[in-house]
N, C-alpha and C. Protein backbone atom coordinates (compact mmCIF):
# COMPACT_ATOMS: atom_id res chain seq x y z
N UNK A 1 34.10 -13.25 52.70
CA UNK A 1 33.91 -13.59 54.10
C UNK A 1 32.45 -13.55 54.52
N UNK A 2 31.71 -13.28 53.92
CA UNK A 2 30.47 -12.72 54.37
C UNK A 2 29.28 -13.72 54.50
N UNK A 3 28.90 -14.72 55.18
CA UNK A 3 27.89 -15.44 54.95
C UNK A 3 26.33 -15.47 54.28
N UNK A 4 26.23 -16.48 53.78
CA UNK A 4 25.05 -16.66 52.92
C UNK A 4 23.87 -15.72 53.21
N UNK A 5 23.10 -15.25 54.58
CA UNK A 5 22.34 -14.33 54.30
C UNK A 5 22.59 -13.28 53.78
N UNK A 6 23.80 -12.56 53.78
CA UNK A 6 23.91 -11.65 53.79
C UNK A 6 23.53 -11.01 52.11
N UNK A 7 23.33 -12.20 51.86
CA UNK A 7 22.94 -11.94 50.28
C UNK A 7 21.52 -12.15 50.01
N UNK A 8 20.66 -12.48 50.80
CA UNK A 8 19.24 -12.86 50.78
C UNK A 8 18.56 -11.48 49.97
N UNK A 9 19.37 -10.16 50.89
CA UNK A 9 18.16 -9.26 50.18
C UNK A 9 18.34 -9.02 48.09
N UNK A 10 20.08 -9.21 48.14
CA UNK A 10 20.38 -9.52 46.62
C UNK A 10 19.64 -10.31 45.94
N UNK A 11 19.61 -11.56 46.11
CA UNK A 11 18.66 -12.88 45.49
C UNK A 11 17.35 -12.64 45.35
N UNK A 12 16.73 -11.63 46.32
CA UNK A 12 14.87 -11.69 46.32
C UNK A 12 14.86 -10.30 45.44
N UNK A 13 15.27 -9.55 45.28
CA UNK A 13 15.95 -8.48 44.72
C UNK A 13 16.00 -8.62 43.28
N UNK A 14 16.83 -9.31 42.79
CA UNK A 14 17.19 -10.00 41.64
C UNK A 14 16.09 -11.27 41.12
N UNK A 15 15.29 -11.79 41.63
CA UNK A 15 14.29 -12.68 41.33
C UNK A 15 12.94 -12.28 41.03
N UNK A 16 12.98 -10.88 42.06
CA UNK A 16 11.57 -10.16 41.73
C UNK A 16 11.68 -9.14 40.29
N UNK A 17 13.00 -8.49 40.10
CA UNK A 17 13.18 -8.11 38.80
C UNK A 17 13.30 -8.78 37.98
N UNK A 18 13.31 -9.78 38.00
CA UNK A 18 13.35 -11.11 36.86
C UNK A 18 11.97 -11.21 36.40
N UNK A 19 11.32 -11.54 37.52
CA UNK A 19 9.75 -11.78 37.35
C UNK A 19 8.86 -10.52 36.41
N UNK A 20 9.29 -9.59 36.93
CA UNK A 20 8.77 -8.34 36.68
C UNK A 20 9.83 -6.79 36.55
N UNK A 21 10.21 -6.61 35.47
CA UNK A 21 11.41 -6.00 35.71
C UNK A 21 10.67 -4.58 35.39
N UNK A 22 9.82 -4.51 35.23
CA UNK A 22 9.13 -2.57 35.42
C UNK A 22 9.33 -2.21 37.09
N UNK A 23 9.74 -3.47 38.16
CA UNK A 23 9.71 -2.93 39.41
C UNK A 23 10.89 -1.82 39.83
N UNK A 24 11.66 -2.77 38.47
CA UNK A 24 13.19 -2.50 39.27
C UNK A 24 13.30 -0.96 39.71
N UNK A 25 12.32 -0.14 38.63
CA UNK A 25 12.64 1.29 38.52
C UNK A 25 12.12 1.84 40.11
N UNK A 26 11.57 0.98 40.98
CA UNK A 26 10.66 1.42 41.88
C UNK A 26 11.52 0.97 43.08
N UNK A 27 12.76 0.47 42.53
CA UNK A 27 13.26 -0.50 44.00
C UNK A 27 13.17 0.04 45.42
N UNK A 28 13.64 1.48 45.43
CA UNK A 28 13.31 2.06 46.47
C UNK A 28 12.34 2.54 47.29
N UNK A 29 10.96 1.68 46.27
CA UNK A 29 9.71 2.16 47.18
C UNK A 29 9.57 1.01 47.85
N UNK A 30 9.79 -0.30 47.73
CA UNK A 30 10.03 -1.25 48.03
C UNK A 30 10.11 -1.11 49.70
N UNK A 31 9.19 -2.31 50.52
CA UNK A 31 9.23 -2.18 51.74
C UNK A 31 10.04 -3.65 51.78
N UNK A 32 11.23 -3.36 51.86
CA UNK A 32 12.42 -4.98 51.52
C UNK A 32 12.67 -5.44 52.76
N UNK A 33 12.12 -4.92 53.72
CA UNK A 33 12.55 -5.95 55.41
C UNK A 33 11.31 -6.20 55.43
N UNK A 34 10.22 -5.97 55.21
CA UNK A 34 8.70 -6.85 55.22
C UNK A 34 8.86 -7.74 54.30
N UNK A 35 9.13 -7.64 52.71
CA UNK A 35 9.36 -8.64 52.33
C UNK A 35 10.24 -10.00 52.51
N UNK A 36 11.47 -9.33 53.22
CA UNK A 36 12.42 -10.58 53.98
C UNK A 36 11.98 -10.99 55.02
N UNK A 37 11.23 -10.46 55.86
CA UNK A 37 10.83 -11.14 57.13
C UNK A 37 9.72 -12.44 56.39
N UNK A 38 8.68 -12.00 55.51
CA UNK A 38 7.99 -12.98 55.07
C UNK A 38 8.34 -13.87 54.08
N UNK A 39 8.93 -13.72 52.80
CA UNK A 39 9.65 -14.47 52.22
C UNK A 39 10.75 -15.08 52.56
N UNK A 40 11.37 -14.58 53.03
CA UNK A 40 12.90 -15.34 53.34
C UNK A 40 12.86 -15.59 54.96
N UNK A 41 12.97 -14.98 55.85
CA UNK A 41 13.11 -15.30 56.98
C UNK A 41 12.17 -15.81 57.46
N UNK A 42 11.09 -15.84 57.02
CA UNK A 42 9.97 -16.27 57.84
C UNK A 42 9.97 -15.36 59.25
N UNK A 43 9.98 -14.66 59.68
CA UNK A 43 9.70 -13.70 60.73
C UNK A 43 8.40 -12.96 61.45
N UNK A 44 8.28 -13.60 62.72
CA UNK A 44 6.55 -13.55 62.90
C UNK A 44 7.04 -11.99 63.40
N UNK A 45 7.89 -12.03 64.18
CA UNK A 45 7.94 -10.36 64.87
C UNK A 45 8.50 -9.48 64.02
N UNK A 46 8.88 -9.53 62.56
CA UNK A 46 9.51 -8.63 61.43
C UNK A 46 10.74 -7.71 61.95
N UNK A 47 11.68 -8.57 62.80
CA UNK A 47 12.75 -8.20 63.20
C UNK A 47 14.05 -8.07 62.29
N UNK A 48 14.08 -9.44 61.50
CA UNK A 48 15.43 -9.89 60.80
C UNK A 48 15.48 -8.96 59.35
N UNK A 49 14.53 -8.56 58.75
CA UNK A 49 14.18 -7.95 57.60
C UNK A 49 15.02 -6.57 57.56
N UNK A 50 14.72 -5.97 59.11
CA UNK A 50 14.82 -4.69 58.93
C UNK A 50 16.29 -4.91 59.72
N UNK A 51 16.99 -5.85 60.04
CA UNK A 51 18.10 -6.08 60.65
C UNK A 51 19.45 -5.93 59.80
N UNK A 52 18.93 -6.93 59.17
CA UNK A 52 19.76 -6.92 57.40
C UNK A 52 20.02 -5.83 56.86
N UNK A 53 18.67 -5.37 56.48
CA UNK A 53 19.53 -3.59 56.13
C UNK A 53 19.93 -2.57 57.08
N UNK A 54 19.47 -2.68 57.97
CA UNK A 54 20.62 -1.69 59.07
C UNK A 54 21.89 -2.46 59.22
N UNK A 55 22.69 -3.37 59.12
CA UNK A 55 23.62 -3.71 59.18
C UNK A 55 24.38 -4.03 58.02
N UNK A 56 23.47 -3.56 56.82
CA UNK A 56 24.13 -3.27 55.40
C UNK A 56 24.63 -2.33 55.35
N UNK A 57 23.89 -1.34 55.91
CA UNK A 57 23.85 0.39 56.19
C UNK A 57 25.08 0.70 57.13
N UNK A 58 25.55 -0.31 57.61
CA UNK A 58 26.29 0.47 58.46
C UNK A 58 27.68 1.38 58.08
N UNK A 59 28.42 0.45 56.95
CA UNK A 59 29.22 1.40 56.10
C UNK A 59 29.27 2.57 56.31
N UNK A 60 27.76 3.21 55.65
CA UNK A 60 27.51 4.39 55.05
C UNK A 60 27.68 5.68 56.28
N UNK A 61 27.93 5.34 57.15
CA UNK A 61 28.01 6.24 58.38
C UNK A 61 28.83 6.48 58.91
N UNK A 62 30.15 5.42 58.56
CA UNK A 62 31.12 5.89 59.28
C UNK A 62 32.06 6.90 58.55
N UNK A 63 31.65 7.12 56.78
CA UNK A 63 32.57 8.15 55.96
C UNK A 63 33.65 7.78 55.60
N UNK A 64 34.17 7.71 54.87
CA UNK A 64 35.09 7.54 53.90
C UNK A 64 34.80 6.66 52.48
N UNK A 65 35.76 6.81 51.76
CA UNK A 65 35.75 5.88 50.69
C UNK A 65 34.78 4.64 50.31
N UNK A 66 33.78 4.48 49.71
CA UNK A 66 32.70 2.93 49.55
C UNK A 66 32.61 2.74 48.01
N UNK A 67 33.51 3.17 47.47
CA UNK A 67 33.73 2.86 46.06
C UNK A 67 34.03 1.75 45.73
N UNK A 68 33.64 0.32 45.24
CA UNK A 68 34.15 -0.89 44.92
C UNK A 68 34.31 -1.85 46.54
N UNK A 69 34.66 -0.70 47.33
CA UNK A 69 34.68 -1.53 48.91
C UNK A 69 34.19 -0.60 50.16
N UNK A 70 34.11 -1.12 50.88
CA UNK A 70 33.24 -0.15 52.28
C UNK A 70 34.97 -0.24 52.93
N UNK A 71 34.68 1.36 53.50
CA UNK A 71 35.61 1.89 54.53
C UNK A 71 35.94 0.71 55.60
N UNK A 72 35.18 0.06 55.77
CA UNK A 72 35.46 -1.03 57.42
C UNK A 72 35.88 -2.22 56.55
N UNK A 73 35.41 -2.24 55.18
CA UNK A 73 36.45 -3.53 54.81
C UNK A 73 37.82 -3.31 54.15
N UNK A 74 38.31 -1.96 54.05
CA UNK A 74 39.21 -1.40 53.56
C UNK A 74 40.28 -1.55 54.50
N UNK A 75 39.82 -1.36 56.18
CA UNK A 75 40.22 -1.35 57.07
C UNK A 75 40.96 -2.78 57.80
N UNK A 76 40.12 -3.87 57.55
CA UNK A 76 40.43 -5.05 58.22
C UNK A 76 41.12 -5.94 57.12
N UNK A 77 40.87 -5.76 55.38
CA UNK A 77 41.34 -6.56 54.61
C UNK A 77 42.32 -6.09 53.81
N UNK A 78 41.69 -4.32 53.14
CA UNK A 78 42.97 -4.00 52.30
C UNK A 78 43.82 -2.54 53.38
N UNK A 79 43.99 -2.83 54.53
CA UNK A 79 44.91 -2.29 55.28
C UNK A 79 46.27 -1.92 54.52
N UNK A 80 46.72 -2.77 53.99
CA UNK A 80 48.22 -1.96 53.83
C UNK A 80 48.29 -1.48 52.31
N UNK A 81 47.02 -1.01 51.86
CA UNK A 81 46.65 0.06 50.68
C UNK A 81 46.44 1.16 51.26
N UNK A 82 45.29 0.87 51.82
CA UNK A 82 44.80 1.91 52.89
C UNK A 82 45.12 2.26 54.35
N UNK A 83 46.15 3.14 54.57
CA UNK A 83 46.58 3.11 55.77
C UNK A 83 45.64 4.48 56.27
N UNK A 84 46.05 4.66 57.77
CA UNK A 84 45.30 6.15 57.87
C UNK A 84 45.29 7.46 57.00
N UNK A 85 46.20 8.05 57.14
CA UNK A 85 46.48 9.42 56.44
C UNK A 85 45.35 8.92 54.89
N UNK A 86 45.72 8.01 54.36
CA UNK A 86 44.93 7.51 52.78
C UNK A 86 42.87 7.71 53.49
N UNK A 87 42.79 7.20 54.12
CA UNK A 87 41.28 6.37 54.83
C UNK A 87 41.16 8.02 55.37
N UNK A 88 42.00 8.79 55.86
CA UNK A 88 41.12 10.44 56.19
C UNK A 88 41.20 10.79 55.75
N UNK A 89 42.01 11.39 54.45
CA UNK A 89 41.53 12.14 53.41
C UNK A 89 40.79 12.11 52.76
N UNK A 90 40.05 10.93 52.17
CA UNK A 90 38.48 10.57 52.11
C UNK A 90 37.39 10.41 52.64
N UNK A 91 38.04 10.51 54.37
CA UNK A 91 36.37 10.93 54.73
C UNK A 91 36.38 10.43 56.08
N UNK A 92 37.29 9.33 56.42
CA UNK A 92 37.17 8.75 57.47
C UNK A 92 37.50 8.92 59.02
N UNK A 93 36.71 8.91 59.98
CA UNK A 93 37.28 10.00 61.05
C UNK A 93 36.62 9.06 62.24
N UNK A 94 37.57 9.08 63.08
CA UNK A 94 37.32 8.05 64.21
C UNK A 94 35.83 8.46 65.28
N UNK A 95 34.79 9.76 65.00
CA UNK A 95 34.30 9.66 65.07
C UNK A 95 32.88 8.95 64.07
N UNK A 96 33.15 9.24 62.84
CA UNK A 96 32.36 8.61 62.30
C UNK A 96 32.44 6.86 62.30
N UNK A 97 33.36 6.26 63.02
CA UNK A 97 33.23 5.21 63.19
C UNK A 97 32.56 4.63 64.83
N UNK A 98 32.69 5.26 65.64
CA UNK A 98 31.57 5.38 66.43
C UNK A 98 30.45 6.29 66.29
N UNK A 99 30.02 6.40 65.12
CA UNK A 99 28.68 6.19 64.55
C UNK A 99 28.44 5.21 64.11
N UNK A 100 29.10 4.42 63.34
CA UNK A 100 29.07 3.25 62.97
C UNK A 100 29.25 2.14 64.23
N UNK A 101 29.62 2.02 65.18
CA UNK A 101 29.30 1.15 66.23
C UNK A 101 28.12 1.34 67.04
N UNK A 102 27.69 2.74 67.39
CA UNK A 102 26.46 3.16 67.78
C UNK A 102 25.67 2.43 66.83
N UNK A 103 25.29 2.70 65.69
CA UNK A 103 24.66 1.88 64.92
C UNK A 103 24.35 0.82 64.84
N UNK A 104 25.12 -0.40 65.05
CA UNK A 104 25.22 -1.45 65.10
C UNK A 104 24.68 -2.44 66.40
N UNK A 105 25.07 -1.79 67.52
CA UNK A 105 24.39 -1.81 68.50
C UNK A 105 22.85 -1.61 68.46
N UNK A 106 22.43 -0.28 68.32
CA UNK A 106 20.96 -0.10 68.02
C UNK A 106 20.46 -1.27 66.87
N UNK A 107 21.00 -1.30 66.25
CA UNK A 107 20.66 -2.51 65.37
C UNK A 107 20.36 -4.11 66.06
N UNK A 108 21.37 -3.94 66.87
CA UNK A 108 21.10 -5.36 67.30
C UNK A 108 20.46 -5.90 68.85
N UNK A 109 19.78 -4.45 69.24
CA UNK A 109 19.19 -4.76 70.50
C UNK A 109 17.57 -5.51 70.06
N UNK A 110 17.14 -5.35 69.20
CA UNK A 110 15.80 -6.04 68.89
C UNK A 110 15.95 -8.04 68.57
N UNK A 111 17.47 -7.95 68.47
CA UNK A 111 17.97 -9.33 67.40
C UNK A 111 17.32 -10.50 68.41
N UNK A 112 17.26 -10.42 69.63
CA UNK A 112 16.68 -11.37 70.40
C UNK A 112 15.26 -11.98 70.46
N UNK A 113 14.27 -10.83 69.55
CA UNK A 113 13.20 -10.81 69.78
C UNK A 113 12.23 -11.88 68.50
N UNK A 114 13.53 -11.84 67.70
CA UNK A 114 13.37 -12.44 66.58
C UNK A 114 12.13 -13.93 66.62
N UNK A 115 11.77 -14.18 65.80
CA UNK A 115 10.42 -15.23 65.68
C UNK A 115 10.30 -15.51 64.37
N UNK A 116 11.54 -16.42 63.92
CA UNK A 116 11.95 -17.02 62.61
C UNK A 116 11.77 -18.39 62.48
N UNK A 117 10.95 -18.26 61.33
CA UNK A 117 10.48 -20.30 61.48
C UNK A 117 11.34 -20.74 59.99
N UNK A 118 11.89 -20.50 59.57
CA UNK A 118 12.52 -20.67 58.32
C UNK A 118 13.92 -22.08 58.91
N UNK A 119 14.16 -22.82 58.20
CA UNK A 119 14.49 -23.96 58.26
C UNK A 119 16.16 -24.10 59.07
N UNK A 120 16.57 -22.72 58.40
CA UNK A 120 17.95 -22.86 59.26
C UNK A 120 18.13 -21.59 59.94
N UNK A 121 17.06 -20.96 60.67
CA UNK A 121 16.79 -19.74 61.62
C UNK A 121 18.08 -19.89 62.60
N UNK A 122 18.49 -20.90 63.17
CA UNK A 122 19.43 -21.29 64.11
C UNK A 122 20.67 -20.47 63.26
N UNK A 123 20.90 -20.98 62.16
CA UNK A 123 22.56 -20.72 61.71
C UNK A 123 22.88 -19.04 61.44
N UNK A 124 21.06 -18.62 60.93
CA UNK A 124 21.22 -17.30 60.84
C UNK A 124 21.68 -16.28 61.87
N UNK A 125 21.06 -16.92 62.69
CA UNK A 125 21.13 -16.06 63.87
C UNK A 125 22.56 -16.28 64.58
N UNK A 126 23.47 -17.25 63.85
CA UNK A 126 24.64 -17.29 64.56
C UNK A 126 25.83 -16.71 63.34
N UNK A 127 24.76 -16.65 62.15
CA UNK A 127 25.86 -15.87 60.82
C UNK A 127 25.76 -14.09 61.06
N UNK A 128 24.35 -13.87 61.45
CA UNK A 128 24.34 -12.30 61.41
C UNK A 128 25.07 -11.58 63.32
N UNK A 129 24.98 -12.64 63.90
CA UNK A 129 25.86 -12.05 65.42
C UNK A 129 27.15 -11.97 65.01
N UNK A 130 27.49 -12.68 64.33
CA UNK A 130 29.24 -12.82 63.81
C UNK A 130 29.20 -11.12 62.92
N UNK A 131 28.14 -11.18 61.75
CA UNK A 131 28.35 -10.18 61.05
C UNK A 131 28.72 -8.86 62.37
N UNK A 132 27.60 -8.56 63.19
CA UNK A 132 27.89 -7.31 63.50
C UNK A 132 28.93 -7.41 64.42
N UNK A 133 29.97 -8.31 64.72
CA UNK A 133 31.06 -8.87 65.60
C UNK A 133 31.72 -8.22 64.44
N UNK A 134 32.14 -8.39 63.48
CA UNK A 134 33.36 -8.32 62.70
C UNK A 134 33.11 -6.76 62.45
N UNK A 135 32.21 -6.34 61.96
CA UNK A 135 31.49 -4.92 61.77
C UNK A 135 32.25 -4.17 62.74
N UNK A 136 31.95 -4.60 64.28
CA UNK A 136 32.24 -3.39 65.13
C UNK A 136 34.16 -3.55 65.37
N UNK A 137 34.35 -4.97 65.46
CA UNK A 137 35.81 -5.01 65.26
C UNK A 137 36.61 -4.56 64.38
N UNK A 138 35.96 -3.55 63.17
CA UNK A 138 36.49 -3.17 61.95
C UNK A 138 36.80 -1.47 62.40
N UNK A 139 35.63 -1.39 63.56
CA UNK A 139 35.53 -0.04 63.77
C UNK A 139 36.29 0.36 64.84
N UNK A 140 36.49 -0.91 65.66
CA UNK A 140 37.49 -0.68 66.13
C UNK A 140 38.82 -0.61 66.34
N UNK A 141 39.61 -1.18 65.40
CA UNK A 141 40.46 -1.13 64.97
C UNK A 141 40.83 0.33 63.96
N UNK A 142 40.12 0.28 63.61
CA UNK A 142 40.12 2.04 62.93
C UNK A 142 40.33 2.72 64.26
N UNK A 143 39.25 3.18 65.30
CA UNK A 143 39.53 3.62 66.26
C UNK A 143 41.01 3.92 66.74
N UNK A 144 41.48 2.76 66.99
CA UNK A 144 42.91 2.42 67.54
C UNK A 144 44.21 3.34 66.46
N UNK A 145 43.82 2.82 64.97
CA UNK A 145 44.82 2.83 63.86
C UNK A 145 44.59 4.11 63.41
N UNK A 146 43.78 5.13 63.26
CA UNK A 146 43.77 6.47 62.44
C UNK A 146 44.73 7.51 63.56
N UNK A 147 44.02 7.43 64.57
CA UNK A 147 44.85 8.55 65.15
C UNK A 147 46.76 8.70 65.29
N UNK A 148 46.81 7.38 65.04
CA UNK A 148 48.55 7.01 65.20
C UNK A 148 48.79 7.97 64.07
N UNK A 149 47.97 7.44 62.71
CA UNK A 149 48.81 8.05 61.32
C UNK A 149 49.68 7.03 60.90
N UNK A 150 49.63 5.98 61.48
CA UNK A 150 51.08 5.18 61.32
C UNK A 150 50.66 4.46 59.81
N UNK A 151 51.57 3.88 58.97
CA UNK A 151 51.25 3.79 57.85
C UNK A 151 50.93 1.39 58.50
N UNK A 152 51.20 1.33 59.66
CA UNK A 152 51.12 -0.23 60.10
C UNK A 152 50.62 0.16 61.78
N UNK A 153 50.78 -1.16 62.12
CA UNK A 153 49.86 -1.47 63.60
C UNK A 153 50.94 -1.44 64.51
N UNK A 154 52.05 -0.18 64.41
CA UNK A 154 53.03 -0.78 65.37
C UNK A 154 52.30 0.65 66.14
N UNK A 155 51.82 1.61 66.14
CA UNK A 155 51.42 2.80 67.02
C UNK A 155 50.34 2.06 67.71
N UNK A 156 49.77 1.48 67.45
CA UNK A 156 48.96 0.84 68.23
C UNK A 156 49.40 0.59 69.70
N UNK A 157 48.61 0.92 70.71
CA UNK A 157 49.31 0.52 72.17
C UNK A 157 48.83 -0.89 72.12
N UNK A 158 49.74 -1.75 73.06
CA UNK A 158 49.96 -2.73 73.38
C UNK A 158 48.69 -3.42 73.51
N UNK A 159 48.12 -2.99 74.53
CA UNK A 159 46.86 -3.36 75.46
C UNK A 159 45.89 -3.85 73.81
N UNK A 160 45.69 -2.66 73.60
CA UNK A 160 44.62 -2.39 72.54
C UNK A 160 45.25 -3.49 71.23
N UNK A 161 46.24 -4.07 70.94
CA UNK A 161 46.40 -4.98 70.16
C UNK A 161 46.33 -5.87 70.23
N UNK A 162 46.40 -6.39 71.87
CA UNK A 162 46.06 -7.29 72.63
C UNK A 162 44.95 -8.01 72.95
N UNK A 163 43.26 -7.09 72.97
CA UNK A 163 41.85 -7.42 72.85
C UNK A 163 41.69 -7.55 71.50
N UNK A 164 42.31 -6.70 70.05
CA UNK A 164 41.96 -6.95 68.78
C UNK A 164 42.08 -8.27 68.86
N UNK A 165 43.55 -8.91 69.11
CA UNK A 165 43.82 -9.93 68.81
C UNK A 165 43.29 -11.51 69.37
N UNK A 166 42.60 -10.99 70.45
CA UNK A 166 41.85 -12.13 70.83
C UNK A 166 40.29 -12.28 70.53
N UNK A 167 39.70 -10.75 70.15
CA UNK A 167 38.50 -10.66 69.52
C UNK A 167 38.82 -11.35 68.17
N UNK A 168 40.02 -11.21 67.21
CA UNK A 168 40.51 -11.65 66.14
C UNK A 168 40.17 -13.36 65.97
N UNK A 169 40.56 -13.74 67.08
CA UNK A 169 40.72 -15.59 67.54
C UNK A 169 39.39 -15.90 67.75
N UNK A 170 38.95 -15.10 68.28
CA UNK A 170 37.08 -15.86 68.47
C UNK A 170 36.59 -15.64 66.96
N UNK A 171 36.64 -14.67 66.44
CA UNK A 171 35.65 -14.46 65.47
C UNK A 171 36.56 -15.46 64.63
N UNK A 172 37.41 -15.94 64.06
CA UNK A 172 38.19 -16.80 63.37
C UNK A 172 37.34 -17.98 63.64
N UNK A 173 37.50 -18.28 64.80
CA UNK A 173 36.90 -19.61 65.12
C UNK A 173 35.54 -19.87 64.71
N UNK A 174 34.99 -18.82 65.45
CA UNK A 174 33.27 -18.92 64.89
C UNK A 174 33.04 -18.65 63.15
N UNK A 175 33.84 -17.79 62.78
CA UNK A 175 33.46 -18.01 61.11
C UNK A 175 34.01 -19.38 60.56
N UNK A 176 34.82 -20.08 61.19
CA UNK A 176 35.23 -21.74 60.79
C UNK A 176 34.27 -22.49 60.91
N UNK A 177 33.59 -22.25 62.21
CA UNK A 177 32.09 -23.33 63.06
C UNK A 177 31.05 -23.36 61.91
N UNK A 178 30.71 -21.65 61.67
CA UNK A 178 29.61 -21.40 60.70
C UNK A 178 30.07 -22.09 59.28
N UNK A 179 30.77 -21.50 58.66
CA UNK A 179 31.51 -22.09 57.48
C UNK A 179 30.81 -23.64 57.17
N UNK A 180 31.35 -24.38 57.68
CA UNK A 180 31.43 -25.89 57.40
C UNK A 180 29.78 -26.28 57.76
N UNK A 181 28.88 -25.84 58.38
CA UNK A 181 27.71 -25.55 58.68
C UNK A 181 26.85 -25.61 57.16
N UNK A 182 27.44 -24.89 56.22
CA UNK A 182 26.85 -24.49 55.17
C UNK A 182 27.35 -24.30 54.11
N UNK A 183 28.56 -24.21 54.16
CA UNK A 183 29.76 -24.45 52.94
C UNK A 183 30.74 -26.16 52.47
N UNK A 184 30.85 -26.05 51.30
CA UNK A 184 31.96 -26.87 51.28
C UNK A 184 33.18 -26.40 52.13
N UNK A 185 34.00 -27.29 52.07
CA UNK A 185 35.64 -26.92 52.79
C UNK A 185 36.37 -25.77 51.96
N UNK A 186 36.57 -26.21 50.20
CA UNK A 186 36.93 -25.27 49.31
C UNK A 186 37.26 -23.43 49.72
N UNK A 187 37.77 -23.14 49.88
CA UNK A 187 37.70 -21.72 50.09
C UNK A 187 37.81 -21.20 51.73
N UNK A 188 37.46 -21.93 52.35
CA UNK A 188 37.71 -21.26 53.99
C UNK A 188 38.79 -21.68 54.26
N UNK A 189 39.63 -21.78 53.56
CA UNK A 189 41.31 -21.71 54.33
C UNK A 189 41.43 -20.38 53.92
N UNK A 190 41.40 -19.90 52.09
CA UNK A 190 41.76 -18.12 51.66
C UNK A 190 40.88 -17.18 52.76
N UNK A 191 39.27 -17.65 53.16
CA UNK A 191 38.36 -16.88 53.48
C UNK A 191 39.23 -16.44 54.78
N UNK A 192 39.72 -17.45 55.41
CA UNK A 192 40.06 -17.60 56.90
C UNK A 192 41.43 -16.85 57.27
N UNK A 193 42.09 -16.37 56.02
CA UNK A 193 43.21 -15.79 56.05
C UNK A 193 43.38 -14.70 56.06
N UNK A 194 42.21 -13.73 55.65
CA UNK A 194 42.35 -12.40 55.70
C UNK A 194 42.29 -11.95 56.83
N UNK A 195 41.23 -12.78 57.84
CA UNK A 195 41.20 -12.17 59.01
C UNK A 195 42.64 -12.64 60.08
N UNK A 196 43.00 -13.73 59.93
CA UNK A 196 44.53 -14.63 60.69
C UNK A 196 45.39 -13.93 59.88
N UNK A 197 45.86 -12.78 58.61
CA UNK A 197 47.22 -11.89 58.98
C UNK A 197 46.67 -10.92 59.51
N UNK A 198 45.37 -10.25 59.61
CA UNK A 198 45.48 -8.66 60.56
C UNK A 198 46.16 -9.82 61.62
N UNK A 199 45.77 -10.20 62.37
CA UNK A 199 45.63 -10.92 63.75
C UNK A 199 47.04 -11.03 64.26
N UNK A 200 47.80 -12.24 63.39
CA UNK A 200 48.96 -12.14 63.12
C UNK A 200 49.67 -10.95 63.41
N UNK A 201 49.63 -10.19 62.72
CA UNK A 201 50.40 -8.69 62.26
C UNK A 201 50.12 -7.91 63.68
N UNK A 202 49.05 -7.71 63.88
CA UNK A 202 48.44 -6.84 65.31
C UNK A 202 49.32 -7.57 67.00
N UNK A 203 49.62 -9.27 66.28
CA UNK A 203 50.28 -10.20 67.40
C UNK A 203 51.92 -9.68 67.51
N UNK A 204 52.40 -9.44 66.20
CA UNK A 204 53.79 -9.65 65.93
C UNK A 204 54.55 -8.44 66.03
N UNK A 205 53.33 -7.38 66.15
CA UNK A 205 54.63 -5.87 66.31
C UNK A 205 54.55 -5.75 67.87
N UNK A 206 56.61 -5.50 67.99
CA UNK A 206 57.33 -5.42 68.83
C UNK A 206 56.69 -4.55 69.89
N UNK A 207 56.99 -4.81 71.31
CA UNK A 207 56.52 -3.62 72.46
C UNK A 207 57.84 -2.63 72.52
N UNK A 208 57.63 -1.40 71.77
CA UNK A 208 58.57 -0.20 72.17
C UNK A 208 58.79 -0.73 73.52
């Protein structure tokens, strides 16, 4: 699901160890949002560089499980592996997920300030608003779903399944808009499906 920047810092990453692979050992001295603002984003105000990895980062804060997958994608895609009781015993706790929305926010109050001359600056800036859209909708839905315990979305109150599900419909739509923007067709029907059964599912359980 994740659009093409989101891999920018991978690719420059992987190209500069190519070039020179004695760096790799150093990766972490690496100042990698100066280098993305100038290589890749083109960024006169060095906003987008350091954007990217705070919204890579955001995972890492809310606790639980990031083995093979991050806690917030555990949450929105492999849900009925991971139900609550599974997602807190590893770590996950509805406050640490508003850390993870706090986060995200702070992350994205500079995003306006941005001064990107790079060729498709436009699409980015409409791939990484989506990112931290789905991000905080991951966290919120945790929010909603841990405290029930319920092993599905029927503890969920009404109301609250009700905004998922229409936050669900926008972001659907806009990852379709972006999609075809920059992708073949191939694949955004599967891509488009993970997020249309939460949606579904969050639509279809009964009102006690």
């Amino acid at each position: 699901m994740q659009p093409l920047p989101v891999s920018y810092l991978g690719f420059m990453a992987g190209a500069g160890f190519c070039w020179n692979r004695s760096q790799a050992a150093l990766c972490e001295e690496a100042d990698w949002a100066s280098l993305l603002d100038l290589h890749v984003f083109q960024d006169r105000a060095g906003v987008m560089g350091q954007l990217a990895l705070s919204l890579g980062d955001v995972y890492r804060i809310s606790g639980g499980p990031t083995f093979n997958a991050s806690p917030l994608f555990r949450l929105l895609v492999l849900y009925d592996r991971w139900p609550p009781s599974k997602l807190m015993e590893k770590g996950l706790t509805v406050e640490g997920l508003q850390h993870s929305r706090d986060a995200i926010a702070a992350s994205m109050k500079s995003f306006e300030k941005h001064q990107m001359n790079c060729s498709d600056a436009s699409l980015i800036v409409e791939e990484f608003q989506w990112c931290a859209d789905i991000l905080d909708l991951a966290c919120q839905l945790g929010q909603a779903w841990l405290p029930s315990g319920a092993d599905d979305f029927s503890a969920i109150p009404k109301t609250t399944r009700k905004e998922l599900t229409d936050a669900l419909d926008a972001l659907i739509a806009q990852h379709e808009q972006n999609w075809v923007k920059r992708n073949r067709l191939g694949g955004l029907k599967d891509s488009v499906a993970h997020l249309a059964k939460v949606r579904d599912l969050l639509h279809a359980v009964p009102t006690p």
